[in-house]
N, C-alpha and C. Protein backbone atom coordinates (compact mmCIF):
# COMPACT_ATOMS: atom_id res chain seq x y z
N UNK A 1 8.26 21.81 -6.89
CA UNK A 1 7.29 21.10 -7.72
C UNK A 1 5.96 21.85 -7.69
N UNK A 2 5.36 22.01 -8.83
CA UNK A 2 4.13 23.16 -8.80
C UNK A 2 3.40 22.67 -9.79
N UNK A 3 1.74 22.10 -9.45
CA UNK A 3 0.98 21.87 -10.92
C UNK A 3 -0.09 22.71 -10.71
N UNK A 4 -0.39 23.53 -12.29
CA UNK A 4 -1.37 24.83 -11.75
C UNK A 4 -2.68 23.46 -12.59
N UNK A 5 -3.53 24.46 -12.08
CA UNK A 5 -5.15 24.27 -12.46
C UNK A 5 -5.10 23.66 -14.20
N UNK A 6 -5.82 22.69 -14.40
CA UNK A 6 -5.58 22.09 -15.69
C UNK A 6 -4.71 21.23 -16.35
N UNK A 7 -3.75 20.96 -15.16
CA UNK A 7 -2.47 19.89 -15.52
C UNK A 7 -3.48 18.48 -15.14
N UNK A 8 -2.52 17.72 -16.11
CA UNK A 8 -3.12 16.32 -16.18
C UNK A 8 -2.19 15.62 -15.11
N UNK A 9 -2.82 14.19 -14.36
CA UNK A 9 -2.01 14.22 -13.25
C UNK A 9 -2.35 12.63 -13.58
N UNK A 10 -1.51 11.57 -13.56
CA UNK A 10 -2.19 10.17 -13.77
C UNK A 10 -2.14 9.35 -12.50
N UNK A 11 -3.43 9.25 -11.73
CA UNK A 11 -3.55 8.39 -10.79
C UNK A 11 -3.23 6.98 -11.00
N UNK A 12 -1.58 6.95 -10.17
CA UNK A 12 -0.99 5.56 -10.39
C UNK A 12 -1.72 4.24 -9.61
N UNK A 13 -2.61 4.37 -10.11
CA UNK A 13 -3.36 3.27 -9.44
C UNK A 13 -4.37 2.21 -10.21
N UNK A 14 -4.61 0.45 -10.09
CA UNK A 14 -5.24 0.23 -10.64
C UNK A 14 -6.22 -0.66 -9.87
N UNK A 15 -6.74 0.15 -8.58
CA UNK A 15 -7.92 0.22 -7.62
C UNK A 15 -8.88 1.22 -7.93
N UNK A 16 -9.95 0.47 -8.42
CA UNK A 16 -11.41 1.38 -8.45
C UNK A 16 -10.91 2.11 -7.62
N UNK A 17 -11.55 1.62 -6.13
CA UNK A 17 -11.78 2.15 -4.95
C UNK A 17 -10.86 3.56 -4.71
N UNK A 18 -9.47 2.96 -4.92
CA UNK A 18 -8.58 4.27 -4.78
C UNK A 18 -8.82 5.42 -5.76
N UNK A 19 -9.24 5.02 -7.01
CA UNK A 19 -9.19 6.06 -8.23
C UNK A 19 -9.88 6.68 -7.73
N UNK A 20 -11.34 6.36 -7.68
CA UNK A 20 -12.46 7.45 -7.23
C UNK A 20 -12.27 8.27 -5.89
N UNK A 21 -11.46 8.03 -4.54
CA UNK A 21 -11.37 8.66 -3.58
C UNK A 21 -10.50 9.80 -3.86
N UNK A 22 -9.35 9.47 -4.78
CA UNK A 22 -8.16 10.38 -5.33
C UNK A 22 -9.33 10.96 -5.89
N UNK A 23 -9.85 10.81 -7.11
CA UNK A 23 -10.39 12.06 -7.86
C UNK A 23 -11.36 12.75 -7.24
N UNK A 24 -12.03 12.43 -5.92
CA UNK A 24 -13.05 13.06 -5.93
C UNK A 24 -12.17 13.71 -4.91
N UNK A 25 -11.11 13.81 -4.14
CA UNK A 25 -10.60 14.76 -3.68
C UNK A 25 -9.60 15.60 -4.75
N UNK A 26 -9.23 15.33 -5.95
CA UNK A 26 -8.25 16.46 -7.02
C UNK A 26 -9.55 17.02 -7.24
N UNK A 27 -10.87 17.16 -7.25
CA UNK A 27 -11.93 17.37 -7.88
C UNK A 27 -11.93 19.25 -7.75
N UNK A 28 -11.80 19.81 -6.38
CA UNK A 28 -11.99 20.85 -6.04
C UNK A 28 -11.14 21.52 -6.74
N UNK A 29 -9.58 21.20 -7.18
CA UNK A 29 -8.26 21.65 -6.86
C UNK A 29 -8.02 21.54 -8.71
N UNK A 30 -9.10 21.82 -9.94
CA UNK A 30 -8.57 22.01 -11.35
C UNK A 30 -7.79 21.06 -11.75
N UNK A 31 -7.58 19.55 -11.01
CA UNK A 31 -6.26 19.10 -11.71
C UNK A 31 -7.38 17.94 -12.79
N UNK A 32 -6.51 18.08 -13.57
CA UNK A 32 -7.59 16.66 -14.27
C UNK A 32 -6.73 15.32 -14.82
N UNK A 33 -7.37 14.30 -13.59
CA UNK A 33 -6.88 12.74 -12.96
C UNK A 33 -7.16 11.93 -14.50
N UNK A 34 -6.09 10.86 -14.53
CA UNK A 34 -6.49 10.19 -15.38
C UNK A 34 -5.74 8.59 -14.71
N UNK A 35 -6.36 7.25 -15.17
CA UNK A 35 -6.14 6.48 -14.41
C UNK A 35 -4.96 6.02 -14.81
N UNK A 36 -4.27 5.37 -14.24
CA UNK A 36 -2.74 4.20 -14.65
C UNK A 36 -3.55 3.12 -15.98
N UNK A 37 -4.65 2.43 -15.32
CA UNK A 37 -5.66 1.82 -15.94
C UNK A 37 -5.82 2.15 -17.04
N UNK A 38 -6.17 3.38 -17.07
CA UNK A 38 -7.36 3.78 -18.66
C UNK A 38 -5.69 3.81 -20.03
N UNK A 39 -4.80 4.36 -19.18
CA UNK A 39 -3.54 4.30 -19.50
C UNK A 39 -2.76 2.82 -20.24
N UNK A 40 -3.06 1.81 -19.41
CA UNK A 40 -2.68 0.65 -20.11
C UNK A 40 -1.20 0.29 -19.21
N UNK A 41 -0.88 1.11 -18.55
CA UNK A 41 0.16 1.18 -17.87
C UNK A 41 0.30 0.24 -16.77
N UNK A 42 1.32 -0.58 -16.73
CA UNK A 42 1.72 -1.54 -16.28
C UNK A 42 1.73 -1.12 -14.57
N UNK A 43 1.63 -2.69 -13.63
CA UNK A 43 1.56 -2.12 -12.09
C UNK A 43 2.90 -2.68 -12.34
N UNK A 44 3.93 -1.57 -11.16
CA UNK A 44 5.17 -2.27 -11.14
C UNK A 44 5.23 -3.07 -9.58
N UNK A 45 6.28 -4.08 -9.66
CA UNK A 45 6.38 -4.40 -8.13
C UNK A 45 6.90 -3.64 -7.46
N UNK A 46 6.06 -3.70 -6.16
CA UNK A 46 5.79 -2.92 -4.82
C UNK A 46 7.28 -3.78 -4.28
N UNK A 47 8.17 -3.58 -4.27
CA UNK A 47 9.18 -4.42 -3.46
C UNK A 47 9.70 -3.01 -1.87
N UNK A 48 9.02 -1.92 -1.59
CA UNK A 48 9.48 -1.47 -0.81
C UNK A 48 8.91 -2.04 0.54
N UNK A 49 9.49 -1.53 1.67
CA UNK A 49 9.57 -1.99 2.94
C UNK A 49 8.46 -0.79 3.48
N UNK A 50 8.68 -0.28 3.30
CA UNK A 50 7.30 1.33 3.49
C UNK A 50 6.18 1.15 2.97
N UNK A 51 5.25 1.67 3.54
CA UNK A 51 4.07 2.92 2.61
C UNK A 51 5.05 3.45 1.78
N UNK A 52 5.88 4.78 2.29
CA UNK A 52 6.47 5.62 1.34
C UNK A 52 6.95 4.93 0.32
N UNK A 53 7.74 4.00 0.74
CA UNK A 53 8.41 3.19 -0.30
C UNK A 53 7.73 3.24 -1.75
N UNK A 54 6.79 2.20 -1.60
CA UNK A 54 6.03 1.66 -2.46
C UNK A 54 5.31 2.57 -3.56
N UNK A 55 4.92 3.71 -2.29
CA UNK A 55 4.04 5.21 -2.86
C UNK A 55 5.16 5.47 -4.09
N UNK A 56 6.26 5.66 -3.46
CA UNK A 56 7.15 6.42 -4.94
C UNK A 56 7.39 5.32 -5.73
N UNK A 57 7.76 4.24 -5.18
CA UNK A 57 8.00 3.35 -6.49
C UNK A 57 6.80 3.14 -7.61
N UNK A 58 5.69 3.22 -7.52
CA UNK A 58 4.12 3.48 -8.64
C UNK A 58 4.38 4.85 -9.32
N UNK A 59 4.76 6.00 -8.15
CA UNK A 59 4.53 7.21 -8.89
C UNK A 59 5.56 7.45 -9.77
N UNK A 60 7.00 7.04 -9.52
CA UNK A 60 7.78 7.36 -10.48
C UNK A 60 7.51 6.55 -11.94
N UNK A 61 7.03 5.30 -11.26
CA UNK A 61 7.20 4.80 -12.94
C UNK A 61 5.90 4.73 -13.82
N UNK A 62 5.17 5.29 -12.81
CA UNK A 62 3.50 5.95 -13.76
C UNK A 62 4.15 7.47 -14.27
N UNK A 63 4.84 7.93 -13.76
CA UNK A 63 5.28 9.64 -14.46
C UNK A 63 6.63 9.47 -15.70
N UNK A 64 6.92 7.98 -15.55
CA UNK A 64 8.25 8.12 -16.55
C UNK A 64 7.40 7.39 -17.93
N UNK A 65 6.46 6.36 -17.31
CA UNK A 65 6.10 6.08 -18.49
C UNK A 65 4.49 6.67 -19.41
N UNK A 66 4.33 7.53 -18.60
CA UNK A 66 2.82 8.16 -19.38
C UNK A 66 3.98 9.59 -19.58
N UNK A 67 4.35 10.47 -19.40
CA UNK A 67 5.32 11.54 -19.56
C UNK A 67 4.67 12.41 -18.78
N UNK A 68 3.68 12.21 -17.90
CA UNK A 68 3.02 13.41 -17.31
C UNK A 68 3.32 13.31 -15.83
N UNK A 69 2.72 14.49 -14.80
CA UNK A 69 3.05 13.88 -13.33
C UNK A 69 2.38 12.57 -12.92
N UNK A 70 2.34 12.07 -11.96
CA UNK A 70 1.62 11.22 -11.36
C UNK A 70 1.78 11.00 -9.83
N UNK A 71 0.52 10.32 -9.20
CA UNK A 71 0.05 10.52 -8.00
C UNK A 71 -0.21 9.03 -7.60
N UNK A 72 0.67 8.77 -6.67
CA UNK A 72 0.46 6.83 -5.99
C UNK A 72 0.31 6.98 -4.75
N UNK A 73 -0.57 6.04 -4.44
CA UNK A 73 -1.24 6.07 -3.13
C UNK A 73 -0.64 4.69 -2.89
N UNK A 74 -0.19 4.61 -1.66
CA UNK A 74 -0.01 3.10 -0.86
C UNK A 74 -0.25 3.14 0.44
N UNK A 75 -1.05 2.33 0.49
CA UNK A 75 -2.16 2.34 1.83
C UNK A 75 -2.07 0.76 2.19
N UNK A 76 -2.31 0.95 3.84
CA UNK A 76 -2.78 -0.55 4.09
C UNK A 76 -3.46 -0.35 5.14
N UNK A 77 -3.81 -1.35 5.80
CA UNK A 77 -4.36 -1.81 7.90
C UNK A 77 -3.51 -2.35 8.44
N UNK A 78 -2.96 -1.57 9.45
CA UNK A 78 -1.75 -1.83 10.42
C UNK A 78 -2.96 -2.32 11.88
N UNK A 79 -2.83 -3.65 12.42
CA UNK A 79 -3.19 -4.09 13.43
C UNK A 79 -2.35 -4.54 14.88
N UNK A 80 -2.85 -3.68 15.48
CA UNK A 80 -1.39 -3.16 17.05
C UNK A 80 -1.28 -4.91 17.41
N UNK A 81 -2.34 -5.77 17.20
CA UNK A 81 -2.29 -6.84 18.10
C UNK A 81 -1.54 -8.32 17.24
N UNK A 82 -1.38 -7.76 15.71
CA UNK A 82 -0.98 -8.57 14.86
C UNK A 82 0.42 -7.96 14.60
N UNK A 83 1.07 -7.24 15.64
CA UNK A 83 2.25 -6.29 15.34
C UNK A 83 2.35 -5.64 14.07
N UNK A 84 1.26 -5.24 13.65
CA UNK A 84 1.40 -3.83 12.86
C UNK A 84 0.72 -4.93 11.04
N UNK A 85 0.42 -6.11 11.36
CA UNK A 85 0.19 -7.05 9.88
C UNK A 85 -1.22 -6.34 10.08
N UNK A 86 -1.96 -6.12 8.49
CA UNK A 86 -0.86 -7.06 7.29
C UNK A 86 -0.29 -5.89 7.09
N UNK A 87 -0.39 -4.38 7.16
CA UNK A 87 0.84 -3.51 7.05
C UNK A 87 0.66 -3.11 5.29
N UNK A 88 2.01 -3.25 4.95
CA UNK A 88 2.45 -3.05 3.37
C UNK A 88 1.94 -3.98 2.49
N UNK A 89 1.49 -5.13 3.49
CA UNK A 89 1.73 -6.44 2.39
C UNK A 89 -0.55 -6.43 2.53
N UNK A 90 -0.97 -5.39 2.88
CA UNK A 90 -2.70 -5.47 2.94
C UNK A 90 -3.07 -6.04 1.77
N UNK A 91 -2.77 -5.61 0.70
CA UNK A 91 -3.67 -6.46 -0.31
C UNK A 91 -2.86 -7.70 -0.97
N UNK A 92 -2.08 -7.96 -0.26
CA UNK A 92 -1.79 -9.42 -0.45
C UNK A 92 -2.56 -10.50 0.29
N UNK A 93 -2.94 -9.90 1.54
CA UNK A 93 -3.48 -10.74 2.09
C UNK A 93 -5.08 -10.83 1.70
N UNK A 94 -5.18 -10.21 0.64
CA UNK A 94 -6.48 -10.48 0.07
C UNK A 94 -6.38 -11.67 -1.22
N UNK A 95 -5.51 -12.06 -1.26
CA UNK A 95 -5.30 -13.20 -2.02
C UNK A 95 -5.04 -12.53 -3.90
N UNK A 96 -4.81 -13.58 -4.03
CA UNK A 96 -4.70 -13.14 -5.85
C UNK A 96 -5.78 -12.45 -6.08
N UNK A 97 -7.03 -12.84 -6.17
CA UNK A 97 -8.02 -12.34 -6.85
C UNK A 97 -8.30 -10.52 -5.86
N UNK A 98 -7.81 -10.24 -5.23
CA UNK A 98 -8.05 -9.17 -4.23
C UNK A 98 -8.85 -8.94 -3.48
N UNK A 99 -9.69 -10.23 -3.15
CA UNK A 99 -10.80 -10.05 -2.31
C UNK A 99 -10.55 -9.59 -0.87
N UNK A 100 -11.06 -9.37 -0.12
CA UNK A 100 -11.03 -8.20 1.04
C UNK A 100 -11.65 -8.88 1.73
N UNK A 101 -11.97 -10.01 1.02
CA UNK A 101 -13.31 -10.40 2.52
C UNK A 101 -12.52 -11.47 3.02
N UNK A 102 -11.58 -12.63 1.90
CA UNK A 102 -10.37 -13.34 2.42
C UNK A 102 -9.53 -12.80 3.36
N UNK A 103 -9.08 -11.43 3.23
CA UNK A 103 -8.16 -10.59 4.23
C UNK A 103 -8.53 -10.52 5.67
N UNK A 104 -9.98 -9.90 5.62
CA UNK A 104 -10.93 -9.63 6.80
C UNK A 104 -11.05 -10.94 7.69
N UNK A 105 -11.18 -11.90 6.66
CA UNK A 105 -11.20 -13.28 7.47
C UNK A 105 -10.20 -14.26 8.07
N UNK A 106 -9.16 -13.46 7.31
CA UNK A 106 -7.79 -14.07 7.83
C UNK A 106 -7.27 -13.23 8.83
N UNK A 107 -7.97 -11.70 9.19
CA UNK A 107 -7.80 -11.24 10.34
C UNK A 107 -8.28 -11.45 11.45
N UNK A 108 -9.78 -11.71 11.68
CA UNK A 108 -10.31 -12.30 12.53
C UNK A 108 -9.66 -14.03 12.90
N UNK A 109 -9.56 -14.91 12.10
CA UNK A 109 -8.75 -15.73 12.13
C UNK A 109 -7.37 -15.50 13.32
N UNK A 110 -6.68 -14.78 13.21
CA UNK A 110 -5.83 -14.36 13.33
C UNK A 110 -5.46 -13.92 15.00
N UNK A 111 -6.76 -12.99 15.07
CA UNK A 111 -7.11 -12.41 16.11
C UNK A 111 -7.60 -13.60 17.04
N UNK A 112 -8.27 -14.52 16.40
CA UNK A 112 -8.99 -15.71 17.17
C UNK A 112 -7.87 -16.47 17.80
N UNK A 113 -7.04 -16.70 17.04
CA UNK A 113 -6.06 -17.28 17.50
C UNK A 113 -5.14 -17.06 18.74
N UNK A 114 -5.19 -15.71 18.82
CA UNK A 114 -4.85 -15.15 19.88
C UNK A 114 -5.66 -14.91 21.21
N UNK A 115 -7.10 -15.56 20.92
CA UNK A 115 -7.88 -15.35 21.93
C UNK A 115 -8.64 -13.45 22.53
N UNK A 116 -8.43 -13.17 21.06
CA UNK A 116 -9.31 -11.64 20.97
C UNK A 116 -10.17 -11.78 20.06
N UNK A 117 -10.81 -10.93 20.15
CA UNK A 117 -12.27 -10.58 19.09
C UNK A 117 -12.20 -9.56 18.70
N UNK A 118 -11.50 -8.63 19.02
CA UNK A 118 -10.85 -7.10 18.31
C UNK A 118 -9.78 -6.54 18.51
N UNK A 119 -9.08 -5.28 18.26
CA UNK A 119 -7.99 -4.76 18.45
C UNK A 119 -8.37 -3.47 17.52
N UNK A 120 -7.40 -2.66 18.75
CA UNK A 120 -7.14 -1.67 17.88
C UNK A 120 -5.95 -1.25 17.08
N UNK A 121 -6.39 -0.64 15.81
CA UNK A 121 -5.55 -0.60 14.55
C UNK A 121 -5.73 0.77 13.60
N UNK A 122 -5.20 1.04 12.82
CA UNK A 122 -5.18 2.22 11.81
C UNK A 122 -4.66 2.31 10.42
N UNK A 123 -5.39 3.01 9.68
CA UNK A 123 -4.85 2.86 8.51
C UNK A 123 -4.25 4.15 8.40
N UNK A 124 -3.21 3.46 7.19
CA UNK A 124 -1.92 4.96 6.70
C UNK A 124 -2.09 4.30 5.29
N UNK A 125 -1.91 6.28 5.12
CA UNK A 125 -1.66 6.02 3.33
C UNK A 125 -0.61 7.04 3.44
N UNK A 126 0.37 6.66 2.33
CA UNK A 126 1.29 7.57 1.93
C UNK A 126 0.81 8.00 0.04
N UNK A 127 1.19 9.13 0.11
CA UNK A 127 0.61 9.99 -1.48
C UNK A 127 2.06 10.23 -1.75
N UNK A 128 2.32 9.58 -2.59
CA UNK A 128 4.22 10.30 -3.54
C UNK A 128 3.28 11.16 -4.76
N UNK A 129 3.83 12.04 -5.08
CA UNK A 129 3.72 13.05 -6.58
C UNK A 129 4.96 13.13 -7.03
N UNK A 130 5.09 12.26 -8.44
CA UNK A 130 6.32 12.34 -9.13
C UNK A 130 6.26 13.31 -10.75
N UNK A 131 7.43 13.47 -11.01
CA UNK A 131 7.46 14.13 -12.25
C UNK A 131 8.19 13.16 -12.99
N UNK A 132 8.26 13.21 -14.25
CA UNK A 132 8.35 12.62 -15.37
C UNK A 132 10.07 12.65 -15.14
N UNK A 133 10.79 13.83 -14.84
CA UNK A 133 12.35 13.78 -14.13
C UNK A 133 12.50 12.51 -13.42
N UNK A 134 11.52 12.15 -12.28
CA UNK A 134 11.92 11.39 -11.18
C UNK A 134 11.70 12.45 -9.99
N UNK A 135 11.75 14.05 -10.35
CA UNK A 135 11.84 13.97 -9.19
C UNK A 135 10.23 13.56 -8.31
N UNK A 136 10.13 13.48 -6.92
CA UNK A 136 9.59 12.92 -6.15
C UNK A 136 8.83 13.47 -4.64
N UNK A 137 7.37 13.87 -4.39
CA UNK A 137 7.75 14.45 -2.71
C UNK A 137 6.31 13.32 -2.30
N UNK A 138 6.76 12.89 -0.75
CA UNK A 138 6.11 11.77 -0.34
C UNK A 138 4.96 12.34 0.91
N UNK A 139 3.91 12.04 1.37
CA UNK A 139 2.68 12.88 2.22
C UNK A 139 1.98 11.34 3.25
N UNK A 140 2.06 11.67 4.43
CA UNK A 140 1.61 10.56 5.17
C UNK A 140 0.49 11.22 5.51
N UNK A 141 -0.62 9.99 6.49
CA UNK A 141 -1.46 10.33 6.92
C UNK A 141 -2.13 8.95 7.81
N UNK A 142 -2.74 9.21 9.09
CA UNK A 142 -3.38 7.91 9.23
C UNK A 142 -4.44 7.96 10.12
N UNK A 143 -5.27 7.20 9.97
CA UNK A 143 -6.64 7.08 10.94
C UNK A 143 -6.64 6.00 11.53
N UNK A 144 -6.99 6.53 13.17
CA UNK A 144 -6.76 5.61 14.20
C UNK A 144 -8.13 5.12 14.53
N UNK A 145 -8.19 3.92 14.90
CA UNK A 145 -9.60 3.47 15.36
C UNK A 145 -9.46 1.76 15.97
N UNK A 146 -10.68 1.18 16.02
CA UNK A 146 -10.63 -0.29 16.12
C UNK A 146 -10.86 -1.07 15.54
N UNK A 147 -11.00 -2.84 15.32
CA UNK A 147 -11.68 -3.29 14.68
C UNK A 147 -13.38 -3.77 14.66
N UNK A 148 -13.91 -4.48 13.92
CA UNK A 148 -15.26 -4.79 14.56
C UNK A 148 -15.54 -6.35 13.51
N UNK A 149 -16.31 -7.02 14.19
CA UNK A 149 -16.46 -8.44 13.60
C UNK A 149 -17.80 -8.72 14.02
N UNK A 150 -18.96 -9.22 13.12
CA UNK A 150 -18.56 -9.61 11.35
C UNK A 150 -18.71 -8.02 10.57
N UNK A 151 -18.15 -8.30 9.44
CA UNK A 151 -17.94 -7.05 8.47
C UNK A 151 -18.88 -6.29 8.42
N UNK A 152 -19.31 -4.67 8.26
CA UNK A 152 -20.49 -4.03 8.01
C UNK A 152 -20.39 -3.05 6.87
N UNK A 153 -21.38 -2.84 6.08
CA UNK A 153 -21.47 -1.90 5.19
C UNK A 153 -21.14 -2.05 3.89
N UNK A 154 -21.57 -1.26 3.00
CA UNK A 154 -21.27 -1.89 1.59
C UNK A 154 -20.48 -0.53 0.65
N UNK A 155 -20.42 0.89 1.73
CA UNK A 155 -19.61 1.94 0.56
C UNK A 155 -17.56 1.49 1.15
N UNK A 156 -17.75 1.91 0.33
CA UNK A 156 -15.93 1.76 0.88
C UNK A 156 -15.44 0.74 -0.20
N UNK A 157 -14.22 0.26 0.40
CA UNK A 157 -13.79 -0.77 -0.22
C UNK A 157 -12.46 -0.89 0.92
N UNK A 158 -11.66 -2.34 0.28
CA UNK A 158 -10.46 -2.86 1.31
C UNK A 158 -11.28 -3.44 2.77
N UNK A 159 -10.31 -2.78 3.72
CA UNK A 159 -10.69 -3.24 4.82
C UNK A 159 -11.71 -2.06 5.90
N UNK A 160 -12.31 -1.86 4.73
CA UNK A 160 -13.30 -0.50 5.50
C UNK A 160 -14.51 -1.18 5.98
N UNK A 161 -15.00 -2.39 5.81
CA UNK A 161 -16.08 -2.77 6.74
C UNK A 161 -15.62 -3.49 8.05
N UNK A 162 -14.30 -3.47 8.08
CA UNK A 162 -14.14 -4.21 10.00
C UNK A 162 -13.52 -2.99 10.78
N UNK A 163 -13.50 -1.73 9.85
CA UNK A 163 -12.51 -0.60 10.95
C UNK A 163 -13.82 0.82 11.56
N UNK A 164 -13.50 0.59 12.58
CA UNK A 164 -14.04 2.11 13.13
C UNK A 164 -13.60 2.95 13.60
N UNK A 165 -13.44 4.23 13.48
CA UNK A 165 -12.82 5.67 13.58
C UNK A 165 -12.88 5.84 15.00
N UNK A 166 -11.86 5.72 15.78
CA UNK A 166 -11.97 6.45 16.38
C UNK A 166 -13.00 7.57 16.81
N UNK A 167 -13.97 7.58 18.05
CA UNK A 167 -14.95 8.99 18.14
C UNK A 167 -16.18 8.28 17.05
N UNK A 168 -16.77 7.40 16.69
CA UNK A 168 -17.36 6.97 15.73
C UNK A 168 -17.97 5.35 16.25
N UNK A 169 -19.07 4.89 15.85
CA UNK A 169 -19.76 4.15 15.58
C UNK A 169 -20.07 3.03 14.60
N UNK A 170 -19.86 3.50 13.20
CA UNK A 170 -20.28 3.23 12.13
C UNK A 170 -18.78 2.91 11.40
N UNK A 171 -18.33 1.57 10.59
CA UNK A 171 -17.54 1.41 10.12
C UNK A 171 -17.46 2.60 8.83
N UNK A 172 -16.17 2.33 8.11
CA UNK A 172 -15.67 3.03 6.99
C UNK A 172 -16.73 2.55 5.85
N UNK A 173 -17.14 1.73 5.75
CA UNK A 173 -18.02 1.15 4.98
C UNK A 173 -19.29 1.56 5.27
N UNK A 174 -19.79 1.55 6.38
CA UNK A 174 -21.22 2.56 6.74
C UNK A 174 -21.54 4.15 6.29
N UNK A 175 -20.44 4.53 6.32
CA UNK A 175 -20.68 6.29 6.62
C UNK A 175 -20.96 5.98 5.30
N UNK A 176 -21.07 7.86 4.84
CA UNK A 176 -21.13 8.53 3.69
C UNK A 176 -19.98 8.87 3.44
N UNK A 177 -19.26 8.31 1.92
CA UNK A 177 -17.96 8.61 1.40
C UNK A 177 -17.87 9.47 1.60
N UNK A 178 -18.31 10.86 1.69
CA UNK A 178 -18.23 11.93 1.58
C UNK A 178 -18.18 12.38 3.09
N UNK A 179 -18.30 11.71 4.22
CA UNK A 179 -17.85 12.20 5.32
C UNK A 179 -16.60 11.26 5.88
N UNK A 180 -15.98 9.92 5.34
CA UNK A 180 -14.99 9.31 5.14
C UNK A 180 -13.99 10.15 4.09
N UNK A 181 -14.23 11.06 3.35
CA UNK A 181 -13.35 11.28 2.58
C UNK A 181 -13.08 12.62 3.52
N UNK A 182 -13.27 13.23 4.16
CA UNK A 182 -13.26 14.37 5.15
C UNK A 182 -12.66 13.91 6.39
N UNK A 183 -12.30 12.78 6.70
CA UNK A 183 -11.43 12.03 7.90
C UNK A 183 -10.31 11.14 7.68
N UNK A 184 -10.73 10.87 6.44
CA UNK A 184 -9.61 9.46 6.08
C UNK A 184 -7.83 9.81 6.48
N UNK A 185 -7.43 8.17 6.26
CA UNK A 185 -5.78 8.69 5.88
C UNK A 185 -5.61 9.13 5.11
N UNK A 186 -5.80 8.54 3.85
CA UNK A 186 -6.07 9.19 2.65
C UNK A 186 -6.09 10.42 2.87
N UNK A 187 -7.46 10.93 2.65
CA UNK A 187 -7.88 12.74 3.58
C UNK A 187 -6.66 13.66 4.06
N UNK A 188 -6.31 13.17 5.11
CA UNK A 188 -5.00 13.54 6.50
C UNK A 188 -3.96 13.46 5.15
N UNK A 189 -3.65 12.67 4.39
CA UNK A 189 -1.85 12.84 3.84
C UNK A 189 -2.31 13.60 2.47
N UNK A 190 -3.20 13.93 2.10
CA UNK A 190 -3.46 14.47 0.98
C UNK A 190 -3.97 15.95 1.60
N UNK A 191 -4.64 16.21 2.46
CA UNK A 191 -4.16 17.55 3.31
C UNK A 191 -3.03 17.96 3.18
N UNK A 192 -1.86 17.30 3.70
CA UNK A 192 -0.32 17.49 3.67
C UNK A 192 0.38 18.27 2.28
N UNK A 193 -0.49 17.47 1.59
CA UNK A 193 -0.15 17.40 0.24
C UNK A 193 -0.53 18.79 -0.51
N UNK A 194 -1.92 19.54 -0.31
CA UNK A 194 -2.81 20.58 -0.31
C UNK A 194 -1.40 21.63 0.46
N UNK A 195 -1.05 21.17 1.68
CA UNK A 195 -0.57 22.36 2.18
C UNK A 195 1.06 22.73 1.69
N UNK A 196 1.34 21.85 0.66
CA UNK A 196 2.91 22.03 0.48
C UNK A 196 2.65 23.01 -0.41
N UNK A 197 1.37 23.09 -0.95
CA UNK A 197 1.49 24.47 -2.31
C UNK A 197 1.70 23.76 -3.86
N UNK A 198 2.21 22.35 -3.82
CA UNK A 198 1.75 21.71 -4.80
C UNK A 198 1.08 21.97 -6.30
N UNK A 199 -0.14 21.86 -6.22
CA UNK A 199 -1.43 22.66 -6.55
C UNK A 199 -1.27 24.19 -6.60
N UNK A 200 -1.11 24.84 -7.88
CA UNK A 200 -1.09 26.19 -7.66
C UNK A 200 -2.46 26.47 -8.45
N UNK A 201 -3.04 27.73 -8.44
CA UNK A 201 -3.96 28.64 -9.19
C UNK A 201 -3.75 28.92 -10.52
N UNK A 202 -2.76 29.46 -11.01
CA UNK A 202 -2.60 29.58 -12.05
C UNK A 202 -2.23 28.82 -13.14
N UNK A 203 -2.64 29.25 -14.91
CA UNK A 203 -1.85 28.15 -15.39
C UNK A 203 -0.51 28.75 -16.31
């Protein structure tokens, strides 16, 4: 699988938050992102049991139905003390409307219940790149850290104001995107992704 400089690539996604982290990392790399969104393109159900899962199930059917490649991100917050919840199912637990701050609060909740006030946890994203064939290659990645309560910061999005990095201070929501986008999972599986050769130079 090889997309040179100038291929259109449709970010299967219909998260602000995710669009802009994807594009501002294709940014360096000539590809030019276009959204699932701007597309009109339907979200399909996530029925996999994975990250990976889920990752290919968006990307294939954002690449079969726009005719171009496409790029799905499925990400969540795995919490060691909630055995790994909410996991796959993260933005469910933000309720219908997708709020994050319902999620955050049903984690602490959660945690309370158990008689903690934090834990440590990490986020993973898996990146699938599909072709309009089907065919398919899948890229993990994850950042380890803890939680922190009450929420901080206002860049980010999801569950980036209760997590802190590992080696770090300042939630995902504090830093500068631009030094979150240089650590992330995200970051880490889209590295992966950079190093398969993917992305070529030429067109």
């Amino acid at each position: 699988m090889r997309l040179p400089r100038g291929s259109q690539l449709v970010v299967a996604s219909h998260n602000a938050g995710k669009v802009r982290e994807i594009k501002a990392l294709l940014g360096p790399h000539g590809i030019e992102p276009i959204s699932a969104g701007s597309l009109g393109l339907p979200e399909p159900e996530e029925t996999g049991l994975t990250f990976a899962a889920n990752a290919q199930i968006k990307a294939q059917a954002s690449a079969k139905a726009s005719g171009h490649a496409a790029l799905a991100d499925d990400s969540g917050l795995c919490v060691d003390a909630l055995d790994g919840a909410p996991g796959v199912y993260s933005a469910r637990w933000a309720g219908p409307t997708k709020d994050f701050r319902v999620g955050m609060n049903r984690i602490h909740d959660e945690l309370r219940h158990k008689g903690l006030s934090t834990s440590a946890a990490k986020f993973v994203c898996a990146l699938c790149i599909a072709l309009p064939s089907g065919e398919a290659q899948t890229f993990e990645g994850e950042a380890h850290g803890r939680l922190t309560f009450p929420p901080r910061g206002d860049h980010g999005f999801g569950f980036d104001p209760i997590f802190v990095a590992n080696g770090m201070e300042q939630t995902f929501a504090e830093i500068d995107p631009a030094q979150k986008h240089a650590m992330s999972h995200r970051a880490k599986a889209f590295e992966k992704l950079l190093h398969s050769g993917i992305f070529t130079e030429s067109l």
